[in-house]
N, C-alpha and C. Protein backbone atom coordinates (compact mmCIF):
# COMPACT_ATOMS: atom_id res chain seq x y z
N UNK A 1 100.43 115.65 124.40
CA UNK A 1 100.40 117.10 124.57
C UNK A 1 101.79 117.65 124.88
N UNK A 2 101.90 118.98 124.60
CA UNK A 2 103.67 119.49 124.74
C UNK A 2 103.53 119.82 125.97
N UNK A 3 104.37 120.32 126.65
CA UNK A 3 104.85 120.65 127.73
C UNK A 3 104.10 122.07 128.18
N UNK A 4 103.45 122.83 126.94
CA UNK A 4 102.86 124.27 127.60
C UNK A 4 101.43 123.88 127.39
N UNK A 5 100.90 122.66 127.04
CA UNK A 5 99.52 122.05 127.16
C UNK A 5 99.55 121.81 128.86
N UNK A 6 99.92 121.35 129.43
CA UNK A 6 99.82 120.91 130.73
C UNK A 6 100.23 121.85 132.04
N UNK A 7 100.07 123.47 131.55
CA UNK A 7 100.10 123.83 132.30
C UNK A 7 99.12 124.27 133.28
N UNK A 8 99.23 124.71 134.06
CA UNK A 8 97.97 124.25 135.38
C UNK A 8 97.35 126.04 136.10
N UNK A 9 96.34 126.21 136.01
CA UNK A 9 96.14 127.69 136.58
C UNK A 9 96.24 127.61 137.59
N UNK A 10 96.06 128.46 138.93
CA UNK A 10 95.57 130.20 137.90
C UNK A 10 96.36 130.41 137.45
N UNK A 11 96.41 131.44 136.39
CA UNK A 11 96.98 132.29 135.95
C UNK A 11 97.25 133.62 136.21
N UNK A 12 98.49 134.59 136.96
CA UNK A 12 98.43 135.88 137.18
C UNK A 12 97.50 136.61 135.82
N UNK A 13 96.84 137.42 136.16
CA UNK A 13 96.25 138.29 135.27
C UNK A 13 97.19 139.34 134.41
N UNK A 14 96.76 139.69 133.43
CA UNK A 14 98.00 140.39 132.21
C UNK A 14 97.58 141.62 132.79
N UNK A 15 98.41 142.57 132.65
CA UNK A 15 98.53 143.44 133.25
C UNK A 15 97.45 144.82 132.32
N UNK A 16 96.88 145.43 133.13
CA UNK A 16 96.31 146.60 132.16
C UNK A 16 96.76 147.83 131.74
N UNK A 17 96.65 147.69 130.22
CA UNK A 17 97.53 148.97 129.17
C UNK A 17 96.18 149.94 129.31
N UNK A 18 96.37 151.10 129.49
CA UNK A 18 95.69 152.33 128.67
C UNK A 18 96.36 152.22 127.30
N UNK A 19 94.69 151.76 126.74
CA UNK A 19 95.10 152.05 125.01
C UNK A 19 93.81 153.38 124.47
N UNK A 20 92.95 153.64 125.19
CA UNK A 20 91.71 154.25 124.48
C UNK A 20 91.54 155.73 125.10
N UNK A 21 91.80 156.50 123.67
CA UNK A 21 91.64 157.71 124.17
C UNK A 21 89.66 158.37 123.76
N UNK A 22 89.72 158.74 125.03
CA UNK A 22 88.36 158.98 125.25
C UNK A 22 87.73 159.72 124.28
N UNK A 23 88.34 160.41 123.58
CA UNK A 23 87.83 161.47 122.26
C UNK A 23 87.15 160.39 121.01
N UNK A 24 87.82 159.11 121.05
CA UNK A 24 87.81 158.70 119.66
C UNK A 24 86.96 157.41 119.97
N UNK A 25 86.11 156.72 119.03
CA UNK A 25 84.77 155.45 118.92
C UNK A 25 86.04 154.56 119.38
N UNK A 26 85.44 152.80 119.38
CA UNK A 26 86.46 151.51 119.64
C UNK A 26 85.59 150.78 118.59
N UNK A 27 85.63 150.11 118.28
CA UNK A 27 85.64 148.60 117.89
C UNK A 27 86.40 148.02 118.01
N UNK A 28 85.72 146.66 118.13
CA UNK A 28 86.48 145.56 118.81
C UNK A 28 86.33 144.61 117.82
N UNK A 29 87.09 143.55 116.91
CA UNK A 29 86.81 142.57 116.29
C UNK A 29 87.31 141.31 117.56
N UNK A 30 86.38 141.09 117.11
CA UNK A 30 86.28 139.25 118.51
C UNK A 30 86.00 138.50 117.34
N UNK A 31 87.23 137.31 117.99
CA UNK A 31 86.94 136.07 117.57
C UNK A 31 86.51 134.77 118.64
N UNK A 32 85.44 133.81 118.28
CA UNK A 32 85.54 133.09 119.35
C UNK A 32 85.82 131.95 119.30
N UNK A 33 85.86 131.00 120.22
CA UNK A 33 86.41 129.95 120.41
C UNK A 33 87.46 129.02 120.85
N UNK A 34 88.19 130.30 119.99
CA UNK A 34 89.88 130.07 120.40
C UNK A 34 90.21 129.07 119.00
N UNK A 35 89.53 129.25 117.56
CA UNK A 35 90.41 128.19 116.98
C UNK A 35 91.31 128.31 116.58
N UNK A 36 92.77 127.25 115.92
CA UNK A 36 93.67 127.72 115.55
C UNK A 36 93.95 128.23 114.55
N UNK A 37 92.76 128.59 113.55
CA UNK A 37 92.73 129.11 112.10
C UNK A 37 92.74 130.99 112.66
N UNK A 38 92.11 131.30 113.95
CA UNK A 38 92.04 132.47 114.11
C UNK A 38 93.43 132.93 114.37
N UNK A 39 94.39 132.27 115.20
CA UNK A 39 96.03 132.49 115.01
C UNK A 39 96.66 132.19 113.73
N UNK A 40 96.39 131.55 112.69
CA UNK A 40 97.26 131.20 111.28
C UNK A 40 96.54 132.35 110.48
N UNK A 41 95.36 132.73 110.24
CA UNK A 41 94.54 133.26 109.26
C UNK A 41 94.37 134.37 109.93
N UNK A 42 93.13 134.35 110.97
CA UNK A 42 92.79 135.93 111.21
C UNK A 42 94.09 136.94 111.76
N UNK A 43 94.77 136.23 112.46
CA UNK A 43 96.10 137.33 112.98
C UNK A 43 96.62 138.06 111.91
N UNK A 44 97.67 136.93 110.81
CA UNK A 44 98.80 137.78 110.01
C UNK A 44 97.97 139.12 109.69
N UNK A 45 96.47 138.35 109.29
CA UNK A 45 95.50 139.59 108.51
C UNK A 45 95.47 141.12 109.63
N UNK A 46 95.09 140.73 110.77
CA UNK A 46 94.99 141.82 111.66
C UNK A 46 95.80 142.51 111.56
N UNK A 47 97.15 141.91 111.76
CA UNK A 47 98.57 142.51 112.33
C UNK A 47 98.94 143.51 111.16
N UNK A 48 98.68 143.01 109.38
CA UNK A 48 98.94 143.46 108.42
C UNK A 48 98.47 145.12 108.25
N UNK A 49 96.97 145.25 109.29
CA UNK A 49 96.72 146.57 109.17
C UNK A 49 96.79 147.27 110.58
N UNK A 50 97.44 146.47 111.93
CA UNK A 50 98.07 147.01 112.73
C UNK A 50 96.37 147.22 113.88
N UNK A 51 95.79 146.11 113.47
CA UNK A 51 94.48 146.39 114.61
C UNK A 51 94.58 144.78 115.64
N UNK A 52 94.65 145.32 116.63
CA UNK A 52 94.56 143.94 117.41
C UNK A 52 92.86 143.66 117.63
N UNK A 53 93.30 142.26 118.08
CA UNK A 53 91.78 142.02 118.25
C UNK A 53 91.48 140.99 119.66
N UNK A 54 90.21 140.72 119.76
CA UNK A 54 89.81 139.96 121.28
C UNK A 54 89.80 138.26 120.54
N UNK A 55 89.87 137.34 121.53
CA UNK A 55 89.95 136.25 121.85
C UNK A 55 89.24 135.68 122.65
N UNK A 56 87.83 135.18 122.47
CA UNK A 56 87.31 134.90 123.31
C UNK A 56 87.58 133.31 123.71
N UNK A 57 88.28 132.37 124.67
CA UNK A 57 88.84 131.26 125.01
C UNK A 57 88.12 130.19 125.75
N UNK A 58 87.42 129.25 125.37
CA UNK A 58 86.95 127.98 126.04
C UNK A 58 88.20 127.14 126.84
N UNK A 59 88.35 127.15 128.24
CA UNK A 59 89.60 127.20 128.21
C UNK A 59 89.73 125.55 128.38
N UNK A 60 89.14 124.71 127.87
CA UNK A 60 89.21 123.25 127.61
C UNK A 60 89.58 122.66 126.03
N UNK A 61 89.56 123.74 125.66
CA UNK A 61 89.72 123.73 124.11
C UNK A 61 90.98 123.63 124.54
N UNK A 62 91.65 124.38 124.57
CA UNK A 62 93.33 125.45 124.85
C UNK A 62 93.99 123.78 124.38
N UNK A 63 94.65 123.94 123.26
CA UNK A 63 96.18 123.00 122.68
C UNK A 63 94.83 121.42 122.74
N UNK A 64 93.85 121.33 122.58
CA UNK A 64 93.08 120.22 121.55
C UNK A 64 93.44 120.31 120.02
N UNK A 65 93.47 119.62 119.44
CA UNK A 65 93.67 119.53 117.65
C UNK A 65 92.80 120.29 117.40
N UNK A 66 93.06 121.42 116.35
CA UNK A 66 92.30 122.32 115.79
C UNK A 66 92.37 123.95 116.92
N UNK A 67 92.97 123.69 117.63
CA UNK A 67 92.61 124.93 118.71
C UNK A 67 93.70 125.59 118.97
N UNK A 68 93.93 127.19 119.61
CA UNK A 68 94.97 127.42 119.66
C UNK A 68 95.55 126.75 121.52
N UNK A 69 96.99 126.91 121.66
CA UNK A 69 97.66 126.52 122.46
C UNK A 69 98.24 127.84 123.48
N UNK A 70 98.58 127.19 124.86
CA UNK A 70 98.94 128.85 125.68
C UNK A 70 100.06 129.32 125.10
N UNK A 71 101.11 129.15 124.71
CA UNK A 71 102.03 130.05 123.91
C UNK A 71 101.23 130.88 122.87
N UNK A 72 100.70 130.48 122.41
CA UNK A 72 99.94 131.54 120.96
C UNK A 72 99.13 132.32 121.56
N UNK A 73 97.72 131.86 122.74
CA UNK A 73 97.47 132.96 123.41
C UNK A 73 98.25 133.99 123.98
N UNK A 74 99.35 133.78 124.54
CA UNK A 74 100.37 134.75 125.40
C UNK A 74 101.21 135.75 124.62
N UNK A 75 101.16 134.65 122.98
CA UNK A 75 102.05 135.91 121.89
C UNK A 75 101.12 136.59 121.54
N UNK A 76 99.75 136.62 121.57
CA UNK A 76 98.69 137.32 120.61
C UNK A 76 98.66 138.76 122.13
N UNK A 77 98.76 138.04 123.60
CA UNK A 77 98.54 139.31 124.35
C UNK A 77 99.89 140.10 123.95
N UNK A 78 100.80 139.65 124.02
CA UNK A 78 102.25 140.70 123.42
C UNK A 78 101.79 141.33 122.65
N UNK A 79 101.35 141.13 121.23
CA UNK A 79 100.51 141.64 120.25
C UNK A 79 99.58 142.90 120.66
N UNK A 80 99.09 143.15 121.28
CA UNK A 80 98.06 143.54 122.41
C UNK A 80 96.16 143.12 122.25
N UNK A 81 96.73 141.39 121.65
CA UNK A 81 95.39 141.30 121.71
C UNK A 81 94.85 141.18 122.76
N UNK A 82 93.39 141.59 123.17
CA UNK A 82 92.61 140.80 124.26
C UNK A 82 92.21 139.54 124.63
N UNK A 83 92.16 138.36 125.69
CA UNK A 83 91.99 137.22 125.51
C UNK A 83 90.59 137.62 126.61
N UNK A 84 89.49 136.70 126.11
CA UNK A 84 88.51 136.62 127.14
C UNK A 84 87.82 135.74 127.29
N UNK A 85 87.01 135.02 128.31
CA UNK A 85 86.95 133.58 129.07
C UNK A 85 85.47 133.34 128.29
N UNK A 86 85.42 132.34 127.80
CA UNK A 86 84.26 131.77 126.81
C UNK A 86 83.77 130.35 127.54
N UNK A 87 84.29 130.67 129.08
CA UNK A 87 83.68 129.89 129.56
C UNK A 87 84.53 128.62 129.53
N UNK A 88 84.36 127.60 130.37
CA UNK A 88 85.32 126.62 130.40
C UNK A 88 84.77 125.56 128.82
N UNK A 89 83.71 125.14 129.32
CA UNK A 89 83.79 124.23 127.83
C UNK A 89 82.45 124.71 127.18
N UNK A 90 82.30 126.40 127.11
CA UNK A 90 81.59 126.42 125.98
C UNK A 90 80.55 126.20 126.18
């Protein structure tokens, strides 16, 4: 495992943006699991039309083969995606 696999919680909490203005609907596209096809595939696609989206994270998955890793979660919150807890193993 790399060096940002082994990192150890807690984690400070990301800080909260006002993004939703009360006049207008939300949808939310969620993905779950945390796999790493949703960072290679579903992102570029998101980003291409400028909609972020949620992350729901098994956080035992986090940097297993096939899964995404905490750097990619932490660039997707830059992004302003949402990450949310899917429970430790699911």
């Amino acid at each position: 495992p790399t060096k940002l696999c082994r990192e150890k919680g807690p984690f400070p909490p990301p800080p909260i943006v006002k993004r939703m203005n009360l006049n207008t609907s939300v949808i939310t596209l969620w993905f779950d699991d945390g796999w790493i096809s949703q960072f290679k595939t579903a992102y570029p696609i998101m980003e291409k039309y400028h909609y972020p989206g949620t992350i729901a994270v098994a956080i035992r998955f986090v940097c297993l083969p096939g899964f995404i890793n905490w750097q990619q979660l932490r660039f997707l919150q830059a992004k302003g995606w949402e990450t949310t807890s899917h429970s430790v193993s699911h």
